[in-house]
Protein backbone atom coordinates (compact mmCIF):
# COMPACT_ATOMS: atom_id res chain seq x y z
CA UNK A 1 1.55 -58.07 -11.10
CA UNK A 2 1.41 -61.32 -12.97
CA UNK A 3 4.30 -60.94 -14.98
CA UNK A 4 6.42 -59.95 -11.17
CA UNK A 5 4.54 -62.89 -9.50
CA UNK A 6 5.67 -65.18 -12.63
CA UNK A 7 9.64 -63.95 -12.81
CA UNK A 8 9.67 -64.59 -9.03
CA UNK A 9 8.07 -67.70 -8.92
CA UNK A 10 10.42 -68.78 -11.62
CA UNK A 11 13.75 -68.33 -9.52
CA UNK A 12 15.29 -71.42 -8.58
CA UNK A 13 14.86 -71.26 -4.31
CA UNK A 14 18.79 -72.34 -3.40
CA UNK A 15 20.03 -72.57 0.25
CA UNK A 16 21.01 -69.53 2.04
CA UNK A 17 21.88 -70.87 5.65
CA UNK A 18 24.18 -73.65 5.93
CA UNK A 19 23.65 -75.19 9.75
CA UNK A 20 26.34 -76.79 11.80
CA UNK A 21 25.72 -78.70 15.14
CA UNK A 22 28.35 -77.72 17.44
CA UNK A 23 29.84 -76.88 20.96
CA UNK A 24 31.45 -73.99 20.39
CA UNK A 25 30.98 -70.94 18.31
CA UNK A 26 33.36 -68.08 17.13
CA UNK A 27 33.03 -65.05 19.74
CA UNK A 28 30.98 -62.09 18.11
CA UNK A 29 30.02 -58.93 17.78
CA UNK A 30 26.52 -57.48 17.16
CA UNK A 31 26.58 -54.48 14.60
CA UNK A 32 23.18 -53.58 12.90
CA UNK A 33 21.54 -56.62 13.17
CA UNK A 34 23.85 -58.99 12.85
CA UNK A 35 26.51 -61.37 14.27
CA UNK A 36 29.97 -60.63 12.95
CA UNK A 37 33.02 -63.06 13.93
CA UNK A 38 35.77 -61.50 16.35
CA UNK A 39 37.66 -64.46 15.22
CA UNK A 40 37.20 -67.23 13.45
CA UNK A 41 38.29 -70.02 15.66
CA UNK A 42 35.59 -71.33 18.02
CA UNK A 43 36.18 -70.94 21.23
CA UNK A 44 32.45 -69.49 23.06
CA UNK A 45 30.13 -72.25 24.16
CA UNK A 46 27.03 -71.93 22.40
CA UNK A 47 25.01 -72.61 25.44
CA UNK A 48 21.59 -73.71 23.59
CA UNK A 49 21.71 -70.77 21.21
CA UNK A 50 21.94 -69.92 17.65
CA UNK A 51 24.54 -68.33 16.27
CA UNK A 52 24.02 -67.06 12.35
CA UNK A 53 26.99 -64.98 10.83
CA UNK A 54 27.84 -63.93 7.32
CA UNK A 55 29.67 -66.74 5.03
CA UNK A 56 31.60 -63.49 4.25
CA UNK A 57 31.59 -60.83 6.00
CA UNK A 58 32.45 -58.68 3.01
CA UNK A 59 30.58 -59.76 0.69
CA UNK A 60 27.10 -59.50 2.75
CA UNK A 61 28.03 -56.20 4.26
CA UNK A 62 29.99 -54.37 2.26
CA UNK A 63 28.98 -55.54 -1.38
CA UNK A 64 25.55 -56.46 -0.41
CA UNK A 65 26.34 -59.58 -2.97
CA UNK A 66 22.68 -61.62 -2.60
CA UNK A 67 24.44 -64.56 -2.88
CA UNK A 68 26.56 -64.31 -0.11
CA UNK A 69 24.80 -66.69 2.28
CA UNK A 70 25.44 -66.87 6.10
CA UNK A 71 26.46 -70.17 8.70
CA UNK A 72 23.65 -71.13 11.40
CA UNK A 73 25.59 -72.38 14.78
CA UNK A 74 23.22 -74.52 16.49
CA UNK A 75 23.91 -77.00 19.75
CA UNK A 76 24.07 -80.63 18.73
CA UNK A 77 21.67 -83.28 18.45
CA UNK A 78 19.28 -79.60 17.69
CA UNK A 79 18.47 -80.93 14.03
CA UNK A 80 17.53 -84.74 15.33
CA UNK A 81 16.08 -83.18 18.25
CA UNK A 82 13.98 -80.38 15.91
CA UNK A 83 12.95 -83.23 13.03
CA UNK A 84 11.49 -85.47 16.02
CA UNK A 85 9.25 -82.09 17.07
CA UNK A 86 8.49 -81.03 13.60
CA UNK A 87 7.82 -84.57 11.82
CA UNK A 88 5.81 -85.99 15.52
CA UNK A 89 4.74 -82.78 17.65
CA UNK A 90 7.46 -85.43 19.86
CA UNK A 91 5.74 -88.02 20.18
CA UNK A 92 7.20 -91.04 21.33
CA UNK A 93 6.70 -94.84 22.42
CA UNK A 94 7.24 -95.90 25.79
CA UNK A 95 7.07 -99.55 27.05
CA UNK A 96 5.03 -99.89 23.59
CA UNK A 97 2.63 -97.39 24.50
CA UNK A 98 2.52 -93.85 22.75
CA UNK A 99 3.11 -91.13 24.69
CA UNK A 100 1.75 -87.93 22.61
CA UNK A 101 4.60 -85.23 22.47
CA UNK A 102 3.68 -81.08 23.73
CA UNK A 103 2.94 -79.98 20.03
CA UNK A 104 1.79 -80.85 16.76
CA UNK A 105 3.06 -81.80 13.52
CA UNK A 106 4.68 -78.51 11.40
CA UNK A 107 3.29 -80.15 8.04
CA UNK A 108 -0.42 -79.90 9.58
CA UNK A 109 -0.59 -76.76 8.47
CA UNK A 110 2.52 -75.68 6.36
CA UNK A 111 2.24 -78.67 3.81
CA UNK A 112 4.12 -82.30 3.67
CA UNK A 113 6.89 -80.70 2.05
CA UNK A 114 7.15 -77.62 4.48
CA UNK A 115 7.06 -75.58 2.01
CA UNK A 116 3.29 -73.65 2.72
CA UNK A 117 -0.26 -74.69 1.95
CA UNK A 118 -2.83 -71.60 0.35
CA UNK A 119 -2.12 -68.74 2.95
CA UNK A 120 -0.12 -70.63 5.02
CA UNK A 121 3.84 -69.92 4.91
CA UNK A 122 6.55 -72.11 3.83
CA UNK A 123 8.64 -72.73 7.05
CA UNK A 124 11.57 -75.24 5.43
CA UNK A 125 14.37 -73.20 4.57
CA UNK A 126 14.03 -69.64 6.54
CA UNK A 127 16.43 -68.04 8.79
CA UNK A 128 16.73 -70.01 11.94
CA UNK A 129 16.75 -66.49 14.00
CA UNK A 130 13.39 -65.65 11.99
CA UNK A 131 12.20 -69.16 13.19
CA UNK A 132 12.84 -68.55 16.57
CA UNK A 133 11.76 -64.88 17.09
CA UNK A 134 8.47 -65.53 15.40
CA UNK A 135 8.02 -69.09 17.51
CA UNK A 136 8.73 -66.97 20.72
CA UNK A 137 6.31 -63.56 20.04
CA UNK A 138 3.46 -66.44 18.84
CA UNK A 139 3.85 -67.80 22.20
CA UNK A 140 4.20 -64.71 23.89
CA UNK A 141 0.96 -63.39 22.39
CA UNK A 142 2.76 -60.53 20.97
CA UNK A 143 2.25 -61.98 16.80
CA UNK A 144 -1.41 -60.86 16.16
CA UNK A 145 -3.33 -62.21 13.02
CA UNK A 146 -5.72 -63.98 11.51
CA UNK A 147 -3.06 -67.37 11.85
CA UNK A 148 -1.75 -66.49 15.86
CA UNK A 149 -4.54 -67.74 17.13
CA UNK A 150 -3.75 -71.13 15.48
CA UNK A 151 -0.16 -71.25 16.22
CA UNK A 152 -0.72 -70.22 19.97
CA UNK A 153 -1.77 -73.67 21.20
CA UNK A 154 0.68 -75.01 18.70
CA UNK A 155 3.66 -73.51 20.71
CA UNK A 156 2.77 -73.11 24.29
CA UNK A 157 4.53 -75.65 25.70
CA UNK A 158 7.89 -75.13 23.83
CA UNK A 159 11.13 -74.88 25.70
CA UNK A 160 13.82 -72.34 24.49
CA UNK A 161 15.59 -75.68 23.13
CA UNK A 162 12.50 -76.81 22.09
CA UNK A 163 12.34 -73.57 19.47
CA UNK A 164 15.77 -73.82 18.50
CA UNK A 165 16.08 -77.54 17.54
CA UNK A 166 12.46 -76.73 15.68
CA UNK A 167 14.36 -73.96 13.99
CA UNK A 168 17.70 -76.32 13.08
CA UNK A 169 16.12 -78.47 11.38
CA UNK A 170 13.53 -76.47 9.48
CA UNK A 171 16.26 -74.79 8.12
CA UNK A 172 18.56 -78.06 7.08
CA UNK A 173 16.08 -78.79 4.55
CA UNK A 174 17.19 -79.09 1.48
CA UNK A 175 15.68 -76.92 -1.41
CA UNK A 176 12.47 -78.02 -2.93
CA UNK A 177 12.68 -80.56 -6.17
CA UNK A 178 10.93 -77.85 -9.14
């Protein structure tokens, strides 16, 4: 187990998701479990969602090529929106007073870098669908564990939006410096 944990732990993390803010998305088609282009102009309105698809089709289906990494759609202003929940909880300053935002810092608990603390996991980086789904069932009481019962209060008052700006910008991060 040490010499797996120590070939693992020595592979360089590189981005797998590249996210782009936009209005409009390429329709798709769901098969398995993902999102696969009808066409590639974009002509859908993305209508507060995220929409992940393959870089290349091909190569992620077909070939299975692990390197083949996959496009995040998000709405814009979703990673300024995201880093101002993540980095504040949303916090703000109004008529110089501080108005405390509906959720916490991310880096509480996952580590200054994002990147997980101990037991708790790395968040900077992942899928932004993962992000999302796992967001939503915390708040939904539906995640069990040791950790739901800390994330609970940490999400109830997200918004839909809320989850996916949260999830834009977590995974925007660039890789970790080794």
């Amino acid at each position: 187990m040490n010499a797996a944990a120590e070939y693992f732990a020595g592979i360089k993390w590189t981005p797998w998701i590249r996210v782009i803010e936009t209005d409009l998305v390429p329709k798709t088609r769901i098969e398995g479990n993902l999102f696969l282009p009808i066409e590639q102009a974009r002509t859908e309105a993305i209508a507060g969602r995220i929409i992940e698809v393959p870089e290349d089709e091909e190569q992620s289906e077909a070939l299975r090529n692990p390197h083949s990494g996959f496009v995040a759609y998000v709405p814009v202003g979703s990673i300024k929106k995201g880093e101002n929940l993540v980095t504040t909880g949303g916090m703000s300053v109004v008529n110089q007073k501080i108005v405390n935002g509906h959720t916490v810092t991310c880096s509480a608990c996952h580590g200054p870098n994002l990147m997980g603390v101990a037991d708790v996991p790395g968040i900077a980086g992942r899928s932004p669908s993962y992000l999302v789904r796992q967001l939503y069932d915390f708040q939904q009481g539906t995640r069990k564990g040791a950790t739901a019962v800390l994330m609970q209060p940490t999400v109830v008052n997200l918004t839909g939006d809320d989850m996916v700006a949260i999830a834009a910008y977590l995974t925007s991060l660039p890789a970790p410096a080794r």
